[in-house]
N, C-alpha and C. Protein backbone atom coordinates (compact mmCIF):
# COMPACT_ATOMS: atom_id res chain seq x y z
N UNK A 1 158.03 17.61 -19.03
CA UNK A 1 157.41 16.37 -19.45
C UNK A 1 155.99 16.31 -18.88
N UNK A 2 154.99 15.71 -20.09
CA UNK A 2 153.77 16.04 -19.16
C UNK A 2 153.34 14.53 -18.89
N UNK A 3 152.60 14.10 -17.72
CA UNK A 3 152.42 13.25 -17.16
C UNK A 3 151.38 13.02 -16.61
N UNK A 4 150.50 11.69 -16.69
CA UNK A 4 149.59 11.50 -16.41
C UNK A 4 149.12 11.29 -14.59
N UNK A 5 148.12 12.18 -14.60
CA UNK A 5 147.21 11.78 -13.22
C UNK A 5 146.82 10.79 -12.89
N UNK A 6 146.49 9.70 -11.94
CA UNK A 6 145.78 9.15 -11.84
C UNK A 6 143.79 9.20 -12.49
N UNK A 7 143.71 10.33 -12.12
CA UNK A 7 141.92 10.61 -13.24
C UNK A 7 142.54 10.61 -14.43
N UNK A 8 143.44 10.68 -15.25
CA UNK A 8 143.82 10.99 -16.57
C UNK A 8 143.44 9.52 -16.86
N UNK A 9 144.59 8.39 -16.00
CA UNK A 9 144.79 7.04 -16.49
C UNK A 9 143.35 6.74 -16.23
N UNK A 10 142.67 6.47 -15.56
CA UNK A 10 141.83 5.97 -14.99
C UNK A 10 140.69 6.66 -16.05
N UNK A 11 140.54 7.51 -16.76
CA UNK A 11 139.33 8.09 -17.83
C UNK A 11 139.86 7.30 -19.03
N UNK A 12 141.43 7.08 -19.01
CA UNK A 12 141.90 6.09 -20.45
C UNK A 12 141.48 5.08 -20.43
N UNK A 13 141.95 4.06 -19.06
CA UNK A 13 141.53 2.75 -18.68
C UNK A 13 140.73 2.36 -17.40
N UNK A 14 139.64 2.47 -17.84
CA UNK A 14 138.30 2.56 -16.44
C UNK A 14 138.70 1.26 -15.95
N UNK A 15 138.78 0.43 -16.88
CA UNK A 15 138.77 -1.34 -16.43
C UNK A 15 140.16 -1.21 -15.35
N UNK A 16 140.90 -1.07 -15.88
CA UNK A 16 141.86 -1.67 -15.47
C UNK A 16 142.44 -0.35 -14.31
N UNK A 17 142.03 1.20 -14.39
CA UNK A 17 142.02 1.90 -13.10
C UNK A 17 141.16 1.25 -11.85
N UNK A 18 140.34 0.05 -11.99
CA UNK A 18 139.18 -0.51 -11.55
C UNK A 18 139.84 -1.33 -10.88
N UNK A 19 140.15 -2.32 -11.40
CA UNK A 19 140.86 -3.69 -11.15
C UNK A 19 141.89 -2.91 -10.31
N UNK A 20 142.82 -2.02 -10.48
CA UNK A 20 143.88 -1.73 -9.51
C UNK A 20 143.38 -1.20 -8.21
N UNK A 21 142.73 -0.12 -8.17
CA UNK A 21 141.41 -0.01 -7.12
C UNK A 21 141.38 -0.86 -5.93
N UNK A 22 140.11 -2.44 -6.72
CA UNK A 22 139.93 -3.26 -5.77
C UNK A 22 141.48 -3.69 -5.44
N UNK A 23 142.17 -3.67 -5.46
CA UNK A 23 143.24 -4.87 -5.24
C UNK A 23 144.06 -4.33 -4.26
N UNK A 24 144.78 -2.68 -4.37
CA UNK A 24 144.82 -1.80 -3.78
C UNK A 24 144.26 -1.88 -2.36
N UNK A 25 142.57 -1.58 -2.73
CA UNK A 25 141.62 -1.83 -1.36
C UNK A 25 141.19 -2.92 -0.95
N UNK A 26 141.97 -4.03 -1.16
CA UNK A 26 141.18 -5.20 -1.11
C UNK A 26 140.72 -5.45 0.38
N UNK A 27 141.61 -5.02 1.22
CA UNK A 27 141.11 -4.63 2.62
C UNK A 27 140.65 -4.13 3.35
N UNK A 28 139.93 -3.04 2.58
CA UNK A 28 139.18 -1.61 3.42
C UNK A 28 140.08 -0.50 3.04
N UNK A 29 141.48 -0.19 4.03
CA UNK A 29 142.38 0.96 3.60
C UNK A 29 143.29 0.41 2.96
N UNK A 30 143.77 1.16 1.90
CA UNK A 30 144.39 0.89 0.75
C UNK A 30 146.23 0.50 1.81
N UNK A 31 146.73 -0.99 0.81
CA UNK A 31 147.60 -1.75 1.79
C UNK A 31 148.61 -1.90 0.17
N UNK A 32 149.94 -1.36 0.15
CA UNK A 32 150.42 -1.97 -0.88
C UNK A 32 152.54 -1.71 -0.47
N UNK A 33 153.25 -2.18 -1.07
CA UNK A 33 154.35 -1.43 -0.89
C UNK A 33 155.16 -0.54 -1.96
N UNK A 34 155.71 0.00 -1.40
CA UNK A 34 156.12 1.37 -1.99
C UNK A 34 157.67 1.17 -1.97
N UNK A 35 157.65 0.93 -3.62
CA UNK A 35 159.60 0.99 -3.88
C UNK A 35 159.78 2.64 -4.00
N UNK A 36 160.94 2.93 -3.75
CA UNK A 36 161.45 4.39 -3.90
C UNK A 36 162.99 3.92 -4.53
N UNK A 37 164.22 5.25 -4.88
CA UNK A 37 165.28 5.58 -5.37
C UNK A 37 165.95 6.23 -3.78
N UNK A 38 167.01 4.94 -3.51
CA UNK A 38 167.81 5.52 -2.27
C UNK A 38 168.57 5.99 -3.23
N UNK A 39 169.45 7.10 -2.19
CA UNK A 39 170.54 8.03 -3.07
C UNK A 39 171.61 7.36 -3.74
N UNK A 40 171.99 6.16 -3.14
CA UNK A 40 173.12 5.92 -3.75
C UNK A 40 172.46 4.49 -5.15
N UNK A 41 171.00 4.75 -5.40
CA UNK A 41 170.77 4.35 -6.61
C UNK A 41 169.84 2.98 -6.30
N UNK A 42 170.21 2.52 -5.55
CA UNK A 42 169.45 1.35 -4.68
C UNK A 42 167.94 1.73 -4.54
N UNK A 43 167.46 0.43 -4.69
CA UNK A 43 165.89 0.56 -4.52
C UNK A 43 165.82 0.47 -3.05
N UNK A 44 164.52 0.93 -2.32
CA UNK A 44 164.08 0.50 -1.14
C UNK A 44 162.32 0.25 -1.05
N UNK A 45 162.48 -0.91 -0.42
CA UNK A 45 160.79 -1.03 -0.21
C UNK A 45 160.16 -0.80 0.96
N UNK A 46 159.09 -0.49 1.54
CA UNK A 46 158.46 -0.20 2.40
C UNK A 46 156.55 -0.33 2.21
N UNK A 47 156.12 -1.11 3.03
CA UNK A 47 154.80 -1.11 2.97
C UNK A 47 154.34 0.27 3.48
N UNK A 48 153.21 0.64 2.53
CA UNK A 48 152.17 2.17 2.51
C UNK A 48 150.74 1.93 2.64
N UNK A 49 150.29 2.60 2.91
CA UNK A 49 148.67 2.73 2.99
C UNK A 49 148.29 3.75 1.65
N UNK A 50 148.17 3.44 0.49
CA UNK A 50 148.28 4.18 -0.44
C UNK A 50 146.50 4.89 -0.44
N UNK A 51 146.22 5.79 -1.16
CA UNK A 51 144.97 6.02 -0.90
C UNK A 51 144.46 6.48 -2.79
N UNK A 52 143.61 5.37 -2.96
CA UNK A 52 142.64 6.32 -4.52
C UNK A 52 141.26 6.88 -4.50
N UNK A 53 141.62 7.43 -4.91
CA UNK A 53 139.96 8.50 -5.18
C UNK A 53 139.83 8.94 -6.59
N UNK A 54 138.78 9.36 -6.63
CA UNK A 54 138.59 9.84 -8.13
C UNK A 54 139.40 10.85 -8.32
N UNK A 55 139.71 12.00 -7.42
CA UNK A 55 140.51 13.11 -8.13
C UNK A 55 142.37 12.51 -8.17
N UNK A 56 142.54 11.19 -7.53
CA UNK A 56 143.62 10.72 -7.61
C UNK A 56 144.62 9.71 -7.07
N UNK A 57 145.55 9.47 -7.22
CA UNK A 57 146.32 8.28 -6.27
C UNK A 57 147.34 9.07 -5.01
N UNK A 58 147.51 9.00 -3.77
CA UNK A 58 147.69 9.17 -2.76
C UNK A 58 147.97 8.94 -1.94
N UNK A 59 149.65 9.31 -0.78
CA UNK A 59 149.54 8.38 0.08
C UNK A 59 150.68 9.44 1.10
N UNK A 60 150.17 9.71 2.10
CA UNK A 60 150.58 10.39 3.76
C UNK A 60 152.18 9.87 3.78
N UNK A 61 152.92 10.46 3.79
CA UNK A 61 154.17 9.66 4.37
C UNK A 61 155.03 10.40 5.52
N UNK A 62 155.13 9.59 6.29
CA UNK A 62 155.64 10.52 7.59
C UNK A 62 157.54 10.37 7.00
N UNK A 63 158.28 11.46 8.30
CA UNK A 63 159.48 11.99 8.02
C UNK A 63 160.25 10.46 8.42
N UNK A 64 161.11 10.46 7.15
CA UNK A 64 161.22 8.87 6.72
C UNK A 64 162.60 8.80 5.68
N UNK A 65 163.16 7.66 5.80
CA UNK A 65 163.91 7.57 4.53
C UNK A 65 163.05 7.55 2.96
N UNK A 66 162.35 7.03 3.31
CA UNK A 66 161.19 6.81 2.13
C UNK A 66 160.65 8.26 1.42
N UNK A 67 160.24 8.88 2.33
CA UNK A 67 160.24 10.20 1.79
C UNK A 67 160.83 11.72 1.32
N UNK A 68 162.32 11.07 2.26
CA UNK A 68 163.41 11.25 1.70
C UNK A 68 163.72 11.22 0.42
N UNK A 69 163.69 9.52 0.07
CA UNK A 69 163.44 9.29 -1.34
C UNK A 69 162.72 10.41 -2.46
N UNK A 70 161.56 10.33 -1.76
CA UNK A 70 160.58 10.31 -2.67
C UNK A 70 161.08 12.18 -2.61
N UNK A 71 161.12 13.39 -2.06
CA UNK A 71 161.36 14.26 -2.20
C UNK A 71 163.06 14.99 -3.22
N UNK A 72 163.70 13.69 -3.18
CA UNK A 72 165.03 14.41 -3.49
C UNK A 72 165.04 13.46 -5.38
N UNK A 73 163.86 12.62 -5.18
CA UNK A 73 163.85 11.39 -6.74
C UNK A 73 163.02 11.20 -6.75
N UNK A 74 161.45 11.36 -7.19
CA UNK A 74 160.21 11.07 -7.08
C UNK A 74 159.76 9.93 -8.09
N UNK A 75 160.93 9.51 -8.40
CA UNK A 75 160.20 7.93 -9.19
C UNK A 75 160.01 6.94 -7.91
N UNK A 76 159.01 6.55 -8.52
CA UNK A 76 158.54 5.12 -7.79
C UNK A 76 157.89 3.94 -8.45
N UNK A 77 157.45 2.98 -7.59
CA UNK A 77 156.79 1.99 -8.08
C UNK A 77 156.06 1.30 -6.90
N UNK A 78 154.41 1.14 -6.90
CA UNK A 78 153.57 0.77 -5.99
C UNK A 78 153.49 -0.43 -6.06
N UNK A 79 153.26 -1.49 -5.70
CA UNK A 79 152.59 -3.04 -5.86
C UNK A 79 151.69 -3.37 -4.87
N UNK A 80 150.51 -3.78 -5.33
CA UNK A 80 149.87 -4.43 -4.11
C UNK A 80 149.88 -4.75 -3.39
N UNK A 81 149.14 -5.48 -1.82
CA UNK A 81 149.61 -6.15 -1.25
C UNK A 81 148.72 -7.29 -1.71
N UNK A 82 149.29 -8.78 -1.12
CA UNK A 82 148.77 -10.00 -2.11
C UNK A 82 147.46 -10.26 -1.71
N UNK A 83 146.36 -10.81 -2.10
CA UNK A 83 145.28 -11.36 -1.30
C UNK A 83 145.75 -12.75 -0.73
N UNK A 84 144.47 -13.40 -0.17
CA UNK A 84 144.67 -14.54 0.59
C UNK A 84 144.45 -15.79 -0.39
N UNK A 85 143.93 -15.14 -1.29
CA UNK A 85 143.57 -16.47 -2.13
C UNK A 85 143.82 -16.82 -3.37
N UNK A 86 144.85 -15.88 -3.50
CA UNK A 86 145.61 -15.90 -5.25
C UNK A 86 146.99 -15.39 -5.10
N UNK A 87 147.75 -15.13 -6.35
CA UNK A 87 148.37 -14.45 -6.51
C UNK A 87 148.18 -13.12 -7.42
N UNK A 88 147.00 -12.34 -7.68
CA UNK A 88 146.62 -11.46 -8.41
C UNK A 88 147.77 -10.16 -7.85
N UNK A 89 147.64 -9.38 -9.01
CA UNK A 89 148.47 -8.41 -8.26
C UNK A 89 148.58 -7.00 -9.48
N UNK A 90 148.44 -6.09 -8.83
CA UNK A 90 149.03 -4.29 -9.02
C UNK A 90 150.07 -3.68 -9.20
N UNK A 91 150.34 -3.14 -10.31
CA UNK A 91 151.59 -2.29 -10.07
C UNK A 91 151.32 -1.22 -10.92
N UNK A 92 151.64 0.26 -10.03
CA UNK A 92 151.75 1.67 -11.12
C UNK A 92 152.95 1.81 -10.70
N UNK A 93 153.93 2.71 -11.50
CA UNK A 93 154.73 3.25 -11.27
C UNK A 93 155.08 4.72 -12.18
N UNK A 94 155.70 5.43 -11.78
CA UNK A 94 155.74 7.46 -12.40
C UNK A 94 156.16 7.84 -11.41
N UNK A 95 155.90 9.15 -10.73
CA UNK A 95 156.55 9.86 -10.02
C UNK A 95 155.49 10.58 -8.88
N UNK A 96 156.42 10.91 -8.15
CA UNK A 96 155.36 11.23 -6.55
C UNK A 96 155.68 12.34 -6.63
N UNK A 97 154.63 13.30 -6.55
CA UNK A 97 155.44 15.31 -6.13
C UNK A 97 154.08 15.55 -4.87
N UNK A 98 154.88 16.05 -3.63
CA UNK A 98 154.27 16.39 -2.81
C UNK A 98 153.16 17.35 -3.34
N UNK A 99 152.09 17.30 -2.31
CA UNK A 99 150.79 18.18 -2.96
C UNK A 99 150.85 19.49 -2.17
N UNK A 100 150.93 20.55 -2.82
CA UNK A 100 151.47 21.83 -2.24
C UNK A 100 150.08 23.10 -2.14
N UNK A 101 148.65 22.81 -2.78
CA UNK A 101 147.52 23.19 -2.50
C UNK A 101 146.94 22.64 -0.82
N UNK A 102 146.71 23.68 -0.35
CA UNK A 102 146.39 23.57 1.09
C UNK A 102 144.62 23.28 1.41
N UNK A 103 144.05 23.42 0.24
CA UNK A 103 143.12 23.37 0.51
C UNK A 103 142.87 21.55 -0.25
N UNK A 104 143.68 21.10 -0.79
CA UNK A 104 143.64 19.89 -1.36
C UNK A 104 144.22 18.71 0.11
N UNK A 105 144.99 19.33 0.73
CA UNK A 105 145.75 18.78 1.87
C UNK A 105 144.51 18.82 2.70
N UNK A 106 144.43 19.86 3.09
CA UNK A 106 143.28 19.80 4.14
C UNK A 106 141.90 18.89 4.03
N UNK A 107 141.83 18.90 2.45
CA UNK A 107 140.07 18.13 2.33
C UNK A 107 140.88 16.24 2.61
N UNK A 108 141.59 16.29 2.06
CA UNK A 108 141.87 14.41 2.49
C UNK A 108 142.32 13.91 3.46
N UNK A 109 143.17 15.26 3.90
CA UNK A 109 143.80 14.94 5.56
C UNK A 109 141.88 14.75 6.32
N UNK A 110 141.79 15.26 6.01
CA UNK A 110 139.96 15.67 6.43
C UNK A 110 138.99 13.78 6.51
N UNK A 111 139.52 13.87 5.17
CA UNK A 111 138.50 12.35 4.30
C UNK A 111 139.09 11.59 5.22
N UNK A 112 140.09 11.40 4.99
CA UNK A 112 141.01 9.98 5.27
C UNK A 112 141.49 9.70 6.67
N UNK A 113 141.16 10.49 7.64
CA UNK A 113 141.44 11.04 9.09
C UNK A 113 143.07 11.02 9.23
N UNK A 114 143.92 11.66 8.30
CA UNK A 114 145.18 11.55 8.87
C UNK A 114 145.39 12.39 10.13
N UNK A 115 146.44 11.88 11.22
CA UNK A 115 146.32 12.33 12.42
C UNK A 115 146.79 13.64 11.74
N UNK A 116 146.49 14.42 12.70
CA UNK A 116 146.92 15.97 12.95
C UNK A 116 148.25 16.36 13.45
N UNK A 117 148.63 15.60 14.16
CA UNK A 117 150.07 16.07 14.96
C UNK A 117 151.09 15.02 14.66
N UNK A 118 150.99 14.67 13.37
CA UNK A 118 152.46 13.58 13.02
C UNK A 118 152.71 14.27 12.05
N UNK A 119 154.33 14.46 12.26
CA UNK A 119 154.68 15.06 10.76
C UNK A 119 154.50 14.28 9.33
N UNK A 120 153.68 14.59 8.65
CA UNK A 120 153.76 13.68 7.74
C UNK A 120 153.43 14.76 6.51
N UNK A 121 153.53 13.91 5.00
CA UNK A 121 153.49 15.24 4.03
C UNK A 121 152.69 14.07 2.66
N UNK A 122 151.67 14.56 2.05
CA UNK A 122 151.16 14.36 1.24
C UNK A 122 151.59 14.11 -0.33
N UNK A 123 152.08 13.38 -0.96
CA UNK A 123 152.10 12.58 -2.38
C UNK A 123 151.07 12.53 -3.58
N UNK A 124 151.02 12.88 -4.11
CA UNK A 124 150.59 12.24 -5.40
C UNK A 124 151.15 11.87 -6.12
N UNK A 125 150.69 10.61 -6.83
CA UNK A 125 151.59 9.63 -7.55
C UNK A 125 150.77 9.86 -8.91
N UNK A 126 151.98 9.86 -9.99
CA UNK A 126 150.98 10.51 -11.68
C UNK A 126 151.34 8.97 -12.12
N UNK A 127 151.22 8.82 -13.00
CA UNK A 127 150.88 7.72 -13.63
C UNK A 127 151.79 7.31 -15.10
N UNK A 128 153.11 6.55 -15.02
CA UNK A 128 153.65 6.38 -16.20
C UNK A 128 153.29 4.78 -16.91
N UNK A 129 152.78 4.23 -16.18
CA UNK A 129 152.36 3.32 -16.08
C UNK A 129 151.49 2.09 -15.43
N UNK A 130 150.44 1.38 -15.81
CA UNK A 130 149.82 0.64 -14.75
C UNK A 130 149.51 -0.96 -15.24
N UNK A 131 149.76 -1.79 -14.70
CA UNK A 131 149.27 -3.17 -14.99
C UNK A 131 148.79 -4.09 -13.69
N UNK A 132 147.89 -4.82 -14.17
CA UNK A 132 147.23 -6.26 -13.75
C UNK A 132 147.52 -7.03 -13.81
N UNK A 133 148.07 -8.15 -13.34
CA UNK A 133 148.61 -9.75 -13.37
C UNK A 133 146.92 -10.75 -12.90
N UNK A 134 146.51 -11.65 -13.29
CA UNK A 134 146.05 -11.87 -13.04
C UNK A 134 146.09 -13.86 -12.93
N UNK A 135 145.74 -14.57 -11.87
CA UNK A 135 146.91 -15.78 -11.91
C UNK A 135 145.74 -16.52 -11.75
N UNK A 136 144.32 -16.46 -11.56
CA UNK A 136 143.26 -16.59 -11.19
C UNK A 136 142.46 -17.03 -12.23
N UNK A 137 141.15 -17.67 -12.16
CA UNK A 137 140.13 -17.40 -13.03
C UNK A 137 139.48 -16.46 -12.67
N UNK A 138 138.63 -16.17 -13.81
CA UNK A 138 138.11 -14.53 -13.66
C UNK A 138 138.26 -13.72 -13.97
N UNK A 139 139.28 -13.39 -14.81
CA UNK A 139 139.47 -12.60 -15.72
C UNK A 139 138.78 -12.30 -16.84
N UNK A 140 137.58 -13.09 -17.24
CA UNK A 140 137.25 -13.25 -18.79
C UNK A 140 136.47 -11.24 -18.92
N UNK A 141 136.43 -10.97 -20.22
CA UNK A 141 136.02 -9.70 -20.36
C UNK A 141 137.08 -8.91 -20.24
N UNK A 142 138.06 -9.30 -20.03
CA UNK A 142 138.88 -8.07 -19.27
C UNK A 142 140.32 -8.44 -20.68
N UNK A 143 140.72 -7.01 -21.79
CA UNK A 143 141.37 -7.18 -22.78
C UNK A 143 143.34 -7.70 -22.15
N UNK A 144 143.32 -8.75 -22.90
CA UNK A 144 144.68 -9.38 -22.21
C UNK A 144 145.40 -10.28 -23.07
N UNK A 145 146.82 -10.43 -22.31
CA UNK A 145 147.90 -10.98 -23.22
C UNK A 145 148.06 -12.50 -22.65
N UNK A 146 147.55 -13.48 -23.45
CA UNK A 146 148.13 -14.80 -22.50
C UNK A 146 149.41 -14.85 -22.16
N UNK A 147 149.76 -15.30 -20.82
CA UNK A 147 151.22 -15.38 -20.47
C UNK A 147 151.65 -16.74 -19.81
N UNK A 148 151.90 -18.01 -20.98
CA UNK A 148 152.61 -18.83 -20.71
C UNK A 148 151.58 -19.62 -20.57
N UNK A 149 152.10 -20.91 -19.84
CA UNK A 149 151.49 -22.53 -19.53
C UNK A 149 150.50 -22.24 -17.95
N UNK A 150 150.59 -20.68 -17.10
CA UNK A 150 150.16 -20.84 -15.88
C UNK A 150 149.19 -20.30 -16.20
N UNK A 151 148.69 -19.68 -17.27
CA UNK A 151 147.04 -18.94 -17.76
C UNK A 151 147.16 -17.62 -17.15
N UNK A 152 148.13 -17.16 -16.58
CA UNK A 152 148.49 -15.73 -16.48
C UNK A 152 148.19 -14.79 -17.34
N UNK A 153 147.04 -14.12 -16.78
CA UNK A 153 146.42 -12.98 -18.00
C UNK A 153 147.19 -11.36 -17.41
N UNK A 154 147.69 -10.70 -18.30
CA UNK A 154 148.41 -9.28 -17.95
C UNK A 154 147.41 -8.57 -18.39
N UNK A 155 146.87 -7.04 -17.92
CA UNK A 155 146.84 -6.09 -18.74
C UNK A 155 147.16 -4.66 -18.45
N UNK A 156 148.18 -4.48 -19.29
CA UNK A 156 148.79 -3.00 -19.28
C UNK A 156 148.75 -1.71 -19.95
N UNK A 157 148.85 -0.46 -19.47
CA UNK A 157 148.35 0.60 -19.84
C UNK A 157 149.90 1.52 -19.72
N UNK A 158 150.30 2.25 -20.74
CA UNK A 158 151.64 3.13 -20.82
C UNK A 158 150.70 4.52 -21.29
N UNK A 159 151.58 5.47 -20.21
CA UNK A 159 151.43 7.13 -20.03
C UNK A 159 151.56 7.39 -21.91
N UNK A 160 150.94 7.68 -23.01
CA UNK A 160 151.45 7.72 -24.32
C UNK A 160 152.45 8.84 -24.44
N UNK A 161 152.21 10.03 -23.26
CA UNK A 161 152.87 10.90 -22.88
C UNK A 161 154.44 10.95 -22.41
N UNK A 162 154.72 10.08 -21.98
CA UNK A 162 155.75 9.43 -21.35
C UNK A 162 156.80 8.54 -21.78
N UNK A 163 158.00 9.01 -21.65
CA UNK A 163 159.66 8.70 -22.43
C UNK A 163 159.28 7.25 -22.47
């Protein structure tokens, strides 16, 4: 199955790879939580420091149930964390496959200062999907579905690639 990158989605939908971005970073380092597939089928959540860049979406996870998860079922689903002054909010979700180029490990472990001596193992998250909630004014310009009596503007983007 072929599946979208984060640069894939993000060259489809600049706006709205944009909007997830800030919201993502709304704090400096990227703050959001991270659902995974426990084995016995159950979701689990856990807050991540997710990381985007242009060559992609990203995020360090030390030796964990979570990565557990994510190595033995690599679906997931990211969500923001909230701001202080809305309820705006992020969500991608697709699949996480550890990044197995050493020279790709090394340049972000590099960027991003992950420590050196914690076991931890590198993610990329592809892209089956991404949307914007937006609960706010401020949205105008931005292509969207009215949602309801609260002026809730959505806008969503599907992998065309993808079941």
């Amino acid at each position: 199955m072929v599946v979208a990158s984060w640069s894939e989605f993000a060259a489809a939908s600049p706006s709205l790879a944009e909007a997830i971005r800030a919201l993502v970073h709304q704090y400096g380092p990227g703050l959001g939580y991270l659902a995974t597939v426990r084995a016995d089928g159950g979701p689990r959540v856990h807050p991540v420091a997710p990381v985007i860049t242009d060559e992609g979406l990203f995020c360090f996870v030390i030796d964990s149930p979570k990565r557990r998860d994510l190595e033995r079922d690599g679906r997931y689903a990211l969500h923001s964390f909230p701001p202080e002054d809305n309820d705006d909010e992020a969500y991608v979700a697709g699949r996480a496959r550890p990044v197995t180029d050493e020279a790709t490990v090394d340049r972000l472990a590099r960027a991003l200062h992950a420590a050196p001596h914690v076991d931890w193992r590198l993610f990329e998250f592809t892209v089956d999907v991404a949307m914007v909630a937006r609960h706010s004014s401020g949205a105008a310009g931005v292509r969207v579905a009215d949602r309801g009596p609260d002026r809730t503007t959505t806008q969503v983007w599907r992998d065309p690639a993808a079941r």
